[in-house]
PDB file of N, CA and C in Angstrom:
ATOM      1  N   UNK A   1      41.583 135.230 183.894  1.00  0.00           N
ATOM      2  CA  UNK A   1      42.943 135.363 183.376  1.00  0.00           C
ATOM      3  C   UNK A   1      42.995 134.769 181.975  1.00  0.00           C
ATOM      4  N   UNK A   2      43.570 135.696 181.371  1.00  0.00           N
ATOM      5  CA  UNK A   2      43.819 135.006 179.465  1.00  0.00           C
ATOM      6  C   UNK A   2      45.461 135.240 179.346  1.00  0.00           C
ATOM      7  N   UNK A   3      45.634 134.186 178.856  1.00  0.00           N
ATOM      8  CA  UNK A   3      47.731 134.033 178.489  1.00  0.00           C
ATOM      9  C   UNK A   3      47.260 133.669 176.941  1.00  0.00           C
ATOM     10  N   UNK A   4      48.183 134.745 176.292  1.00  0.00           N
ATOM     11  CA  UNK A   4      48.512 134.538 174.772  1.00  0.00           C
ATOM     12  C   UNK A   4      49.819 134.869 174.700  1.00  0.00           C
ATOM     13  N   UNK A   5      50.437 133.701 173.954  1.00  0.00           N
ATOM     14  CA  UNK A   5      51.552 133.575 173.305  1.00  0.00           C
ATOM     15  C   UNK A   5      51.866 133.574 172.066  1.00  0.00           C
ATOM     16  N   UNK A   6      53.064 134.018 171.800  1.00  0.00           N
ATOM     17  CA  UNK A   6      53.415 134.722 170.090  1.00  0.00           C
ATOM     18  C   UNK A   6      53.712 132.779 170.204  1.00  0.00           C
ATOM     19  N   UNK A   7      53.580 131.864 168.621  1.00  0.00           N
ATOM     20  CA  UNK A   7      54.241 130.722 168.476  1.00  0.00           C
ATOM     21  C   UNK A   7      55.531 131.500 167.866  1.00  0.00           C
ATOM     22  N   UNK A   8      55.528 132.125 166.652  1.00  0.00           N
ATOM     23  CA  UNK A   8      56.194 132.062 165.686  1.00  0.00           C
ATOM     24  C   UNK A   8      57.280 132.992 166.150  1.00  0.00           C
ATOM     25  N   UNK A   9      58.391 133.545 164.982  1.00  0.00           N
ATOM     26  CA  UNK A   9      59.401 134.749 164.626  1.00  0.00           C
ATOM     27  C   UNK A   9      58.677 135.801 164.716  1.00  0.00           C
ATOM     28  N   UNK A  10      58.124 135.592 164.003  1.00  0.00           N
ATOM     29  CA  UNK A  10      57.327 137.130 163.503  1.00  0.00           C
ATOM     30  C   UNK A  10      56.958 137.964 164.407  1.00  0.00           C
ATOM     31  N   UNK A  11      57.024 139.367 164.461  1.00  0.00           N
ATOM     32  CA  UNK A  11      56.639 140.288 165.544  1.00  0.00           C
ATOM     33  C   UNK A  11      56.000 141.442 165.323  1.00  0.00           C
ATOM     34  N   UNK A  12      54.397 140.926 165.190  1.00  0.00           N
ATOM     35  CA  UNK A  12      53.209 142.082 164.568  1.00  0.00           C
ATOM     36  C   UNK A  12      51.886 142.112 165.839  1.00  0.00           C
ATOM     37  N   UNK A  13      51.428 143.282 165.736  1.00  0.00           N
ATOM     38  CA  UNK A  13      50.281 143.850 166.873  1.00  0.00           C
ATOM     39  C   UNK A  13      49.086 143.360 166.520  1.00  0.00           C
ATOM     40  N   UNK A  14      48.280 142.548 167.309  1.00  0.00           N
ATOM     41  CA  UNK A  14      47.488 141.976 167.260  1.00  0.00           C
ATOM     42  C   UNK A  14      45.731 142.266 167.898  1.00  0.00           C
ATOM     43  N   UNK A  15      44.909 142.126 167.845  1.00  0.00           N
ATOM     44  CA  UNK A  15      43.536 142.186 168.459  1.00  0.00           C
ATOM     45  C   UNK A  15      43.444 140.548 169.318  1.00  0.00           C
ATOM     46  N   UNK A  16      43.669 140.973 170.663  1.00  0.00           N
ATOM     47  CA  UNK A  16      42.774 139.725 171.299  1.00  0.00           C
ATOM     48  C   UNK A  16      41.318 140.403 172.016  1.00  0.00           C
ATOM     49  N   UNK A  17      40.637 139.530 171.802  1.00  0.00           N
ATOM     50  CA  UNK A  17      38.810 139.090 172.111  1.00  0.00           C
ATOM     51  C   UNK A  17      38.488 138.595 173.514  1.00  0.00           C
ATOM     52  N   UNK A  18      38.154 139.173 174.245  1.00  0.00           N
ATOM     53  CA  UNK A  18      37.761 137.890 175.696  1.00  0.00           C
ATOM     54  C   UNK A  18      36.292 138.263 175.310  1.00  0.00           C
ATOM     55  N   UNK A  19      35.750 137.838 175.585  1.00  0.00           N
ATOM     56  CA  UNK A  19      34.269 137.366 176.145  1.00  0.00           C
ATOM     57  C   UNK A  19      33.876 136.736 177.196  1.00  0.00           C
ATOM     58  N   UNK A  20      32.736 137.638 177.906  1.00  0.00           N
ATOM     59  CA  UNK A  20      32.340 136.895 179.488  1.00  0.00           C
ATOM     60  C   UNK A  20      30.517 136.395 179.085  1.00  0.00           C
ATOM     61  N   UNK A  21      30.323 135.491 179.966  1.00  0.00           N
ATOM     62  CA  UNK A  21      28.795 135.481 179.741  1.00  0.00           C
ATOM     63  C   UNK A  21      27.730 136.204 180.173  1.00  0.00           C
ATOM     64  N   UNK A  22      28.244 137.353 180.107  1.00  0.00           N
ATOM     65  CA  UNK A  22      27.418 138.389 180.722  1.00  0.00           C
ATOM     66  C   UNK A  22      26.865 139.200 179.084  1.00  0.00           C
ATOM     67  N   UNK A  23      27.804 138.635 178.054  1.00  0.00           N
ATOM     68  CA  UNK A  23      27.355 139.070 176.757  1.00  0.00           C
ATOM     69  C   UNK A  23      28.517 140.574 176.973  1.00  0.00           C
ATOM     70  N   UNK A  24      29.107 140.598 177.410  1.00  0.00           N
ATOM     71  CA  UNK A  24      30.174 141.912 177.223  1.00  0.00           C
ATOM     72  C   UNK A  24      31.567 141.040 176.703  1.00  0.00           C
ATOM     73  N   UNK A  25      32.058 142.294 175.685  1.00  0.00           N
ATOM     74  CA  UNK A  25      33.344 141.383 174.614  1.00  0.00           C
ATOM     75  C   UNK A  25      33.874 142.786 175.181  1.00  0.00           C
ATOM     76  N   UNK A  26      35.494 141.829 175.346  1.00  0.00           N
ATOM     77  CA  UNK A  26      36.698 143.095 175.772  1.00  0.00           C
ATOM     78  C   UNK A  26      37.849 142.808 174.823  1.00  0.00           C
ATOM     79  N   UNK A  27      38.353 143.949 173.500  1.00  0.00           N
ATOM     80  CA  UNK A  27      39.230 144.072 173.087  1.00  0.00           C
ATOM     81  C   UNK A  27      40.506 144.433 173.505  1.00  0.00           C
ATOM     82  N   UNK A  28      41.716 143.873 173.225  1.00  0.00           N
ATOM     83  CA  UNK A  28      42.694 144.040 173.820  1.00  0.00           C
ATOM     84  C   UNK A  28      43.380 144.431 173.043  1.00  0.00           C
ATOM     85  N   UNK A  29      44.638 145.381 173.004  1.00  0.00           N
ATOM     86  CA  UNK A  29      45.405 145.695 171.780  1.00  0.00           C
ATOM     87  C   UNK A  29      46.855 145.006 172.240  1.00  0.00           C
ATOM     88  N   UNK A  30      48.020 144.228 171.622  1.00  0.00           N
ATOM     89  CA  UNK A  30      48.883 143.669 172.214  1.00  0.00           C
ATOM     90  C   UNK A  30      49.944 143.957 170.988  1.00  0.00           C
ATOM     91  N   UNK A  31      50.821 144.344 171.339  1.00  0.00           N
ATOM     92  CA  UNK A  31      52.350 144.604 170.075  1.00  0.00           C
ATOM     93  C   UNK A  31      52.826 143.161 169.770  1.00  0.00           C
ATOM     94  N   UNK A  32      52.577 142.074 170.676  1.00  0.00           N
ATOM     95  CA  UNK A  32      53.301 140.812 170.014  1.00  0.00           C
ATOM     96  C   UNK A  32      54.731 141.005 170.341  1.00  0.00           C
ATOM     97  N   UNK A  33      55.716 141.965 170.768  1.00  0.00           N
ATOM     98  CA  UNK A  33      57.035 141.886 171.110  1.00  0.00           C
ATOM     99  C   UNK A  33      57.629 140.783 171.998  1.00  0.00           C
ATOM    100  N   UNK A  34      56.977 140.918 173.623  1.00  0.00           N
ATOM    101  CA  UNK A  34      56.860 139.777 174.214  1.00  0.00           C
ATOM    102  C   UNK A  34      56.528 138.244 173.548  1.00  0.00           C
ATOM    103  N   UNK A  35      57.140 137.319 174.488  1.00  0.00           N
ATOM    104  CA  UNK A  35      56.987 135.710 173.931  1.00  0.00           C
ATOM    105  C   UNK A  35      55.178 135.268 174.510  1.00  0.00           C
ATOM    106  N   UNK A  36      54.882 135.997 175.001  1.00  0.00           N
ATOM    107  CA  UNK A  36      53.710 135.763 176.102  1.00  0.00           C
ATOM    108  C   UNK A  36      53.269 137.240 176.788  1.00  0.00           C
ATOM    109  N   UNK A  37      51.925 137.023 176.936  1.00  0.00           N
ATOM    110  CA  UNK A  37      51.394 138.138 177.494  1.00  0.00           C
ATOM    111  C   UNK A  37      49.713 137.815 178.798  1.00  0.00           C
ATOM    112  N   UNK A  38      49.881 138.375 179.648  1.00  0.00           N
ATOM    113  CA  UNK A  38      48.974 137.662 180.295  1.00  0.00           C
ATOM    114  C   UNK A  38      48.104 139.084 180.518  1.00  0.00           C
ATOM    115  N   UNK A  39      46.640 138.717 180.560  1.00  0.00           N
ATOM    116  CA  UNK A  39      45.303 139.508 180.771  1.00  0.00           C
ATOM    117  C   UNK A  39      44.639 139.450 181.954  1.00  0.00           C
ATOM    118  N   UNK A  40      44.481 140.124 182.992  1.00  0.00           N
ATOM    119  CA  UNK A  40      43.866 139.780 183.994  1.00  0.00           C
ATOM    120  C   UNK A  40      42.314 140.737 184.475  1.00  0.00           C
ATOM    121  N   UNK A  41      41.717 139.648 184.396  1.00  0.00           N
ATOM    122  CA  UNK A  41      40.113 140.422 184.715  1.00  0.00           C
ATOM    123  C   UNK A  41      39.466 140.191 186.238  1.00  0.00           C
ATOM    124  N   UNK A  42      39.202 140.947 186.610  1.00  0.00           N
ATOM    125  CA  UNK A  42      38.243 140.571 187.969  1.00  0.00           C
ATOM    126  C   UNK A  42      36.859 141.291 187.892  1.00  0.00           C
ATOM    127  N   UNK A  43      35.972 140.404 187.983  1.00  0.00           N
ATOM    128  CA  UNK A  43      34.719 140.656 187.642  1.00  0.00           C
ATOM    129  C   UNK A  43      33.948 139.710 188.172  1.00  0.00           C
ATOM    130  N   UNK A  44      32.132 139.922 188.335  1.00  0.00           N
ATOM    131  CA  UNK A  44      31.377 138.578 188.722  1.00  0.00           C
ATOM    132  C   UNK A  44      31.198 137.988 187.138  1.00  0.00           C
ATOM    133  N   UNK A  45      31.117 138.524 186.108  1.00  0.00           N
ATOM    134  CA  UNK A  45      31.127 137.667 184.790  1.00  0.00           C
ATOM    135  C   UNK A  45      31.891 136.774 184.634  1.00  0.00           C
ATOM    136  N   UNK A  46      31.891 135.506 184.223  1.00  0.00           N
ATOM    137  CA  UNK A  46      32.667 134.222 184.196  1.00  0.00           C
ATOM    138  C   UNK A  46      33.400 134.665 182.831  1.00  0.00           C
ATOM    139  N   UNK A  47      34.259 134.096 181.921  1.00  0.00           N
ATOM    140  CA  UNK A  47      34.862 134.253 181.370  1.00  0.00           C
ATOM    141  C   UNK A  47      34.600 132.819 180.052  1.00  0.00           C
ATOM    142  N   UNK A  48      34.131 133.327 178.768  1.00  0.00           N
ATOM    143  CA  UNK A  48      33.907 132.222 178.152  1.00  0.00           C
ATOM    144  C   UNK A  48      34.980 131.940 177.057  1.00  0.00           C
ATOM    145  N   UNK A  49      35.537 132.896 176.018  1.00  0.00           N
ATOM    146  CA  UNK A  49      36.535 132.472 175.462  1.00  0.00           C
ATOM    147  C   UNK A  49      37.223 133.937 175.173  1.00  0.00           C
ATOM    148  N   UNK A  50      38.232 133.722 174.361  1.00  0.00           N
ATOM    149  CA  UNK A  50      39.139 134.400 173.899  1.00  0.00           C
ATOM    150  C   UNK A  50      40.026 134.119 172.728  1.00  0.00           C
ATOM    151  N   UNK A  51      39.994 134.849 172.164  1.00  0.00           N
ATOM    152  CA  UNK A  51      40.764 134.808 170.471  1.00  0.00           C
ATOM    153  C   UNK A  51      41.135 135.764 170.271  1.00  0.00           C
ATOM    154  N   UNK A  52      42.334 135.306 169.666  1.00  0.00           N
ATOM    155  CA  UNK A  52      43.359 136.195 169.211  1.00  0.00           C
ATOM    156  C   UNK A  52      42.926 136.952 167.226  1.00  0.00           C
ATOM    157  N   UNK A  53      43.671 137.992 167.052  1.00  0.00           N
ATOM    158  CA  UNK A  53      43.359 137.721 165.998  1.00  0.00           C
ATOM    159  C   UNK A  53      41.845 137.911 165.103  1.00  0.00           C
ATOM    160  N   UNK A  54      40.435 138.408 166.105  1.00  0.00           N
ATOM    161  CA  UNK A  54      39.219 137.309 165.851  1.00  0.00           C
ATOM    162  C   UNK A  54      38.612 138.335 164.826  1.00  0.00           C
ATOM    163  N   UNK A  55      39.398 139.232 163.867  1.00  0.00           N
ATOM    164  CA  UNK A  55      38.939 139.504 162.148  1.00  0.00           C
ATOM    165  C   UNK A  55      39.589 139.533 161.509  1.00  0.00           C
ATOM    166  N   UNK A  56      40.695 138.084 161.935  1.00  0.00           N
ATOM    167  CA  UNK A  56      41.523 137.184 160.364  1.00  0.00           C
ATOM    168  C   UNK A  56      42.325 138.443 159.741  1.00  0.00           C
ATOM    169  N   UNK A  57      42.609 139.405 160.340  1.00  0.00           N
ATOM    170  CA  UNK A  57      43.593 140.446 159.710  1.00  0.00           C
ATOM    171  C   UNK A  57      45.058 140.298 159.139  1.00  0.00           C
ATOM    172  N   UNK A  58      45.598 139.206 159.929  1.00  0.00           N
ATOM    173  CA  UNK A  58      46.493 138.799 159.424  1.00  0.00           C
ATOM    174  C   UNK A  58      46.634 137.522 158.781  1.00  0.00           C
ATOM    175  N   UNK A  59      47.273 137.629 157.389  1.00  0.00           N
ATOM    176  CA  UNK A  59      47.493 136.944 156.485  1.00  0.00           C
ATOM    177  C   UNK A  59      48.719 135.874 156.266  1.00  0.00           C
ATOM    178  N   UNK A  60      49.591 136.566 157.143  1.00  0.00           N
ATOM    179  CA  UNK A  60      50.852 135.649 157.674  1.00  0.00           C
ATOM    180  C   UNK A  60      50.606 134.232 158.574  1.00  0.00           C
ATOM    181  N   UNK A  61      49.124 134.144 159.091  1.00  0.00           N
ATOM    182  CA  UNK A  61      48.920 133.461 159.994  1.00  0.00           C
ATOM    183  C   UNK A  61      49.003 132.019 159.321  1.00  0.00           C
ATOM    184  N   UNK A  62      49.836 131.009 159.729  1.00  0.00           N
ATOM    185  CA  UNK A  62      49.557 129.457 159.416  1.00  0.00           C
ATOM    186  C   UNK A  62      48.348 128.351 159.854  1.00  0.00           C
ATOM    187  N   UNK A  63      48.349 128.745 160.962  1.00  0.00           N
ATOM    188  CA  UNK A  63      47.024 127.530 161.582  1.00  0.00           C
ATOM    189  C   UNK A  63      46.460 128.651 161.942  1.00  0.00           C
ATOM    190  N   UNK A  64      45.178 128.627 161.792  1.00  0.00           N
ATOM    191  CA  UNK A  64      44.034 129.451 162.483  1.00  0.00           C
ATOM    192  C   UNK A  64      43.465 128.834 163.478  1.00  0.00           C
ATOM    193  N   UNK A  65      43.944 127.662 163.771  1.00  0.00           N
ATOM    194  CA  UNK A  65      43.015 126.293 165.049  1.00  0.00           C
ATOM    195  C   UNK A  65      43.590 126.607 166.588  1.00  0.00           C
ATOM    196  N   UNK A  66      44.680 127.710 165.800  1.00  0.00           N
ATOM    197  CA  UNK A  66      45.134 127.542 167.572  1.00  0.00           C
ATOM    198  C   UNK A  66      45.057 129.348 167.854  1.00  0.00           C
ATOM    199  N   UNK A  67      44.048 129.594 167.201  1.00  0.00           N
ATOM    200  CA  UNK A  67      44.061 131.404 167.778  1.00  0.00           C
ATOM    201  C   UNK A  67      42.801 131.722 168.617  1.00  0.00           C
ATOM    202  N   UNK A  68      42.295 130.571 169.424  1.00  0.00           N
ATOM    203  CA  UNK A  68      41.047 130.583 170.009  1.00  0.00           C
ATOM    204  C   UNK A  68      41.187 129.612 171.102  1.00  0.00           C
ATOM    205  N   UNK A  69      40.066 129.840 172.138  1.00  0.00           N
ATOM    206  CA  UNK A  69      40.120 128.903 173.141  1.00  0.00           C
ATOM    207  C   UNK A  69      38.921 129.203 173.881  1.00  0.00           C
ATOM    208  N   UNK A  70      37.983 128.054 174.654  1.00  0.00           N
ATOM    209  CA  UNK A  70      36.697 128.239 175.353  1.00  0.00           C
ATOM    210  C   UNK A  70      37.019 128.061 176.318  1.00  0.00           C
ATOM    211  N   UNK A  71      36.270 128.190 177.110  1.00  0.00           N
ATOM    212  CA  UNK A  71      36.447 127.512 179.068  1.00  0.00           C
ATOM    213  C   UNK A  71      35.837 126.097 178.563  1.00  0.00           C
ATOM    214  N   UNK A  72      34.697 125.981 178.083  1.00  0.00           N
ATOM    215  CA  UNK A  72      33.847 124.822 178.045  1.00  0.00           C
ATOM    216  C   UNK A  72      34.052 124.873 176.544  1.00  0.00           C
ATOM    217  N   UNK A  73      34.278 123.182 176.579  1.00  0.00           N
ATOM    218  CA  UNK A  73      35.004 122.675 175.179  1.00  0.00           C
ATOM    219  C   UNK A  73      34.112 122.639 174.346  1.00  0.00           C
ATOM    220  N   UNK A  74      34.047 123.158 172.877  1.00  0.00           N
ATOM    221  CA  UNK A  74      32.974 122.608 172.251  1.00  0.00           C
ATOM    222  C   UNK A  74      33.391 121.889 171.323  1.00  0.00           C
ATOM    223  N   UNK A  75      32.099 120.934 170.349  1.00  0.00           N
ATOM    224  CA  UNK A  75      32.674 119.982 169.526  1.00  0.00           C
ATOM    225  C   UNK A  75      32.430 119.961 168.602  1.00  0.00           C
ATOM    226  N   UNK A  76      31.942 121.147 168.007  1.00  0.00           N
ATOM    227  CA  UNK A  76      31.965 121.674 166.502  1.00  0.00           C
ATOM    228  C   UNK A  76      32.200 121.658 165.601  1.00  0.00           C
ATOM    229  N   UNK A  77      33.976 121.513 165.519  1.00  0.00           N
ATOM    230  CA  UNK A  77      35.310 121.819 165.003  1.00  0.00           C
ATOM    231  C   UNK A  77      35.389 119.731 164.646  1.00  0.00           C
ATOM    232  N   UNK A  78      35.088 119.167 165.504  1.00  0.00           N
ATOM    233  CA  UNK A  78      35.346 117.630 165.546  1.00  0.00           C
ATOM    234  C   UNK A  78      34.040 117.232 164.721  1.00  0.00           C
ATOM    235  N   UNK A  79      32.916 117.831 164.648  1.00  0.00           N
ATOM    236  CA  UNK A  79      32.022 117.230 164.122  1.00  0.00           C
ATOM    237  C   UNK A  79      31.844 117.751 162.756  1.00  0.00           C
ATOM    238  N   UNK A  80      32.196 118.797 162.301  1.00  0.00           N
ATOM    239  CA  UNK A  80      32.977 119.587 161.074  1.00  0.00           C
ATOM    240  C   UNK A  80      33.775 118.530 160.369  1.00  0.00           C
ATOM    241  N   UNK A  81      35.000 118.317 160.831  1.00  0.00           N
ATOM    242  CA  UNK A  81      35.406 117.353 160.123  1.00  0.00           C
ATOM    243  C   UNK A  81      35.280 116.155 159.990  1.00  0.00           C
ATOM    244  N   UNK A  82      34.285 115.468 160.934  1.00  0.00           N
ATOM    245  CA  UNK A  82      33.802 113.950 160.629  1.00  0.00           C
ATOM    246  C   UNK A  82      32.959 113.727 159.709  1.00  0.00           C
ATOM    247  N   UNK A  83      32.174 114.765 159.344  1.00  0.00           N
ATOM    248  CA  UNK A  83      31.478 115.268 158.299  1.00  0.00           C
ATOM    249  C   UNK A  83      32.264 114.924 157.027  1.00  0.00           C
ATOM    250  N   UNK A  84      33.194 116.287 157.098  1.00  0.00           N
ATOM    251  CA  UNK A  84      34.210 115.955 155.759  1.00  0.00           C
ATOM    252  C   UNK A  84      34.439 114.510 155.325  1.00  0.00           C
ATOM    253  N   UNK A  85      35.345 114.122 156.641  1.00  0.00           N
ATOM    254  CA  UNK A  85      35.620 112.312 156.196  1.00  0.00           C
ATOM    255  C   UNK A  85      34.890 111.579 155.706  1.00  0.00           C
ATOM    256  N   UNK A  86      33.349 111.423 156.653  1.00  0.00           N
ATOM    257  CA  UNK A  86      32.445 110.639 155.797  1.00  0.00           C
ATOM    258  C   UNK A  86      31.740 111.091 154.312  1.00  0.00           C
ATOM    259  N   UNK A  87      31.593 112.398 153.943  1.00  0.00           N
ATOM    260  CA  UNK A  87      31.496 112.904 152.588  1.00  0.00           C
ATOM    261  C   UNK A  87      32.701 112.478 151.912  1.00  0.00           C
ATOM    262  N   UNK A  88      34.227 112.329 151.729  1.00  0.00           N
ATOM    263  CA  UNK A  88      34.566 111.823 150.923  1.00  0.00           C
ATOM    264  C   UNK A  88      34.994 110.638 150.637  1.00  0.00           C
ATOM    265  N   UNK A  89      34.704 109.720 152.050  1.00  0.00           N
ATOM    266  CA  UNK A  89      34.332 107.868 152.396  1.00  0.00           C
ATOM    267  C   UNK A  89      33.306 107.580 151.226  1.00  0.00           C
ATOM    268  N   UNK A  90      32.037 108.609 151.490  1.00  0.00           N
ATOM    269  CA  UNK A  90      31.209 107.964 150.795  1.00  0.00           C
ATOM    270  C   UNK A  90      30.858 108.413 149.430  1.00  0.00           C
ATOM    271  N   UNK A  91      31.958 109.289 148.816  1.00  0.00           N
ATOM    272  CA  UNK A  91      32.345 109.454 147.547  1.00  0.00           C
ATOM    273  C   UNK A  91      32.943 108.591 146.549  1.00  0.00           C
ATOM    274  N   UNK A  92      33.691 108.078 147.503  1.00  0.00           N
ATOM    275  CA  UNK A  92      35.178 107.375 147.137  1.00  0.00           C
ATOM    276  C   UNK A  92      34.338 105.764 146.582  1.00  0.00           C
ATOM    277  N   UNK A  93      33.673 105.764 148.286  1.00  0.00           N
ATOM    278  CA  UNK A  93      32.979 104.225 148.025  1.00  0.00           C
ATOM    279  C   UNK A  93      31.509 104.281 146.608  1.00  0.00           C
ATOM    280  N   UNK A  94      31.419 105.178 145.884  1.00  0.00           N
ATOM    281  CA  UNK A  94      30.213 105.458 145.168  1.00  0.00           C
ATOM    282  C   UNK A  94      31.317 105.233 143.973  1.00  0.00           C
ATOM    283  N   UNK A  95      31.883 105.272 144.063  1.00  0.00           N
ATOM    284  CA  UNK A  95      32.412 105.451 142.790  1.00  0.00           C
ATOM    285  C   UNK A  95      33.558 103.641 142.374  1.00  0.00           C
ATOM    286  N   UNK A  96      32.671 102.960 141.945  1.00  0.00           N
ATOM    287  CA  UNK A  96      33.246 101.264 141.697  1.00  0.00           C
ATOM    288  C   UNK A  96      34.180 101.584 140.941  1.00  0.00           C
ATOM    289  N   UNK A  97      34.681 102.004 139.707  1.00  0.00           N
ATOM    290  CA  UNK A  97      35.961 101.867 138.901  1.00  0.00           C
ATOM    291  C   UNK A  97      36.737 102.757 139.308  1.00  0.00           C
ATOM    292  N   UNK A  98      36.740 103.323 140.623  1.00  0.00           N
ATOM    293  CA  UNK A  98      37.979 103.546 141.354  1.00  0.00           C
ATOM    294  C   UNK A  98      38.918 102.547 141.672  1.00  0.00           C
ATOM    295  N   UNK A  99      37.691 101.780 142.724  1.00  0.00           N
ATOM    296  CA  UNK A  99      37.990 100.511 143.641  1.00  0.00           C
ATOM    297  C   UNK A  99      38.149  99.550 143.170  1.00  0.00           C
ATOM    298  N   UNK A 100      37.493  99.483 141.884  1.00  0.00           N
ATOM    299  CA  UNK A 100      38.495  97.832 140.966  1.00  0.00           C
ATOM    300  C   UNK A 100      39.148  98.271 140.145  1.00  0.00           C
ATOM    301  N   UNK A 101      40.275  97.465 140.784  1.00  0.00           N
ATOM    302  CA  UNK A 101      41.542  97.877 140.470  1.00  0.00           C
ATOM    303  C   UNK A 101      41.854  96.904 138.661  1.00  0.00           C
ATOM    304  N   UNK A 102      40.792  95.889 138.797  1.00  0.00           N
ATOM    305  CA  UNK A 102      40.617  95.096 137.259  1.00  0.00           C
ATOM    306  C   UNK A 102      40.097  95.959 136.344  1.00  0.00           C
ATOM    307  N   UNK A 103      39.145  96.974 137.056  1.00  0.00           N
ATOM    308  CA  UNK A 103      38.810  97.734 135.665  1.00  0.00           C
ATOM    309  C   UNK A 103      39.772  98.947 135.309  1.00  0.00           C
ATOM    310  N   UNK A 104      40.474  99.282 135.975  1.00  0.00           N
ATOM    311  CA  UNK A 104      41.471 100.065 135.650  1.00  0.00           C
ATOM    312  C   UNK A 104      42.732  99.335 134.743  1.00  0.00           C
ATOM    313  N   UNK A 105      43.455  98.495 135.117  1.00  0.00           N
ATOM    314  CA  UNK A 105      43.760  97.619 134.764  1.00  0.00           C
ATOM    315  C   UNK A 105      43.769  97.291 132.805  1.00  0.00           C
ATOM    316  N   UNK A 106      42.358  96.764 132.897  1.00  0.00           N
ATOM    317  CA  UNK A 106      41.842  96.374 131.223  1.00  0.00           C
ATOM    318  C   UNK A 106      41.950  98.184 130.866  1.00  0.00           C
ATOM    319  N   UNK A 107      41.435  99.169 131.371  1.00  0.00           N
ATOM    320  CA  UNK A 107      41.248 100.348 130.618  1.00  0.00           C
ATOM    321  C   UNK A 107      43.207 100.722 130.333  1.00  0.00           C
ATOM    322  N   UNK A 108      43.995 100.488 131.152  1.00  0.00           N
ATOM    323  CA  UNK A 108      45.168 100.548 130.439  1.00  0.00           C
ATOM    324  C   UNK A 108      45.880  99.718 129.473  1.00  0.00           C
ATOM    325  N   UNK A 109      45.164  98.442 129.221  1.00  0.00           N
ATOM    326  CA  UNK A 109      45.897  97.689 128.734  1.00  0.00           C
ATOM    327  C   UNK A 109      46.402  96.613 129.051  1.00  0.00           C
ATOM    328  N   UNK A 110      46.393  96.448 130.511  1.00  0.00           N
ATOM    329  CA  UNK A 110      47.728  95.695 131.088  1.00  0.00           C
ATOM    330  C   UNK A 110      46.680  94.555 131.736  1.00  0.00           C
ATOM    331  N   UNK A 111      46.525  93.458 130.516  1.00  0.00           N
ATOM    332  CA  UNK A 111      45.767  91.967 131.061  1.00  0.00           C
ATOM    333  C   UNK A 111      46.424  91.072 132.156  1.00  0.00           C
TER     334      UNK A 111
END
């Protein structure tokens, strides 16, 4: 079973994605009119994710973080941005006449 819900106003036709681990992908075509729409599969293939949306066609879209979902969580997305953080931690910290605030200070003037 896959449930996709419209968040927003807006009311445009969309591509949702399921994927089973059997390596078979099932396109869905959905108008978006409804607040919610539910998918129901019966099959021996387990069911691994589903995305809405999944060739960025629409341009109206605000968060792209919430047009996807796995059965089994992955941590990708979390290790993606811990990445980021520590690349600009250890930018920030490379760089001394950021962080003294005395040398900024004398470079304006203000003893």
């Amino acid at each position: 079973e896959v449930q996709v819900r419209r968040m927003g106003g807006l009311v445009f036709p969309v591509t949702i994605e399921v994927r089973f681990d059997d390596g078979e992908v099932v396109r869905e075509q959905w108008d978006g009119r409804e607040a919610w729409r539910r998918y129901l599969y019966v099959r021996e293939a387990r069911l691994v994710s589903a995305t809405v949306d999944p060739d960025s066609l629409v341009p109206l879209d605000i968060n792209f973080t919430n047009n996807s979902r796995t059965v089994e969580p992955e941590g990708l997305g979390v290790q993606k941005l811990c990445a980021r953080i520590m690349f600009w931690a250890q930018f920030i910290m490379d760089q001394p006449e950021f962080l003294n605030i005395a040398t900024l200070m004398d470079g304006m003037g203000l003893d």
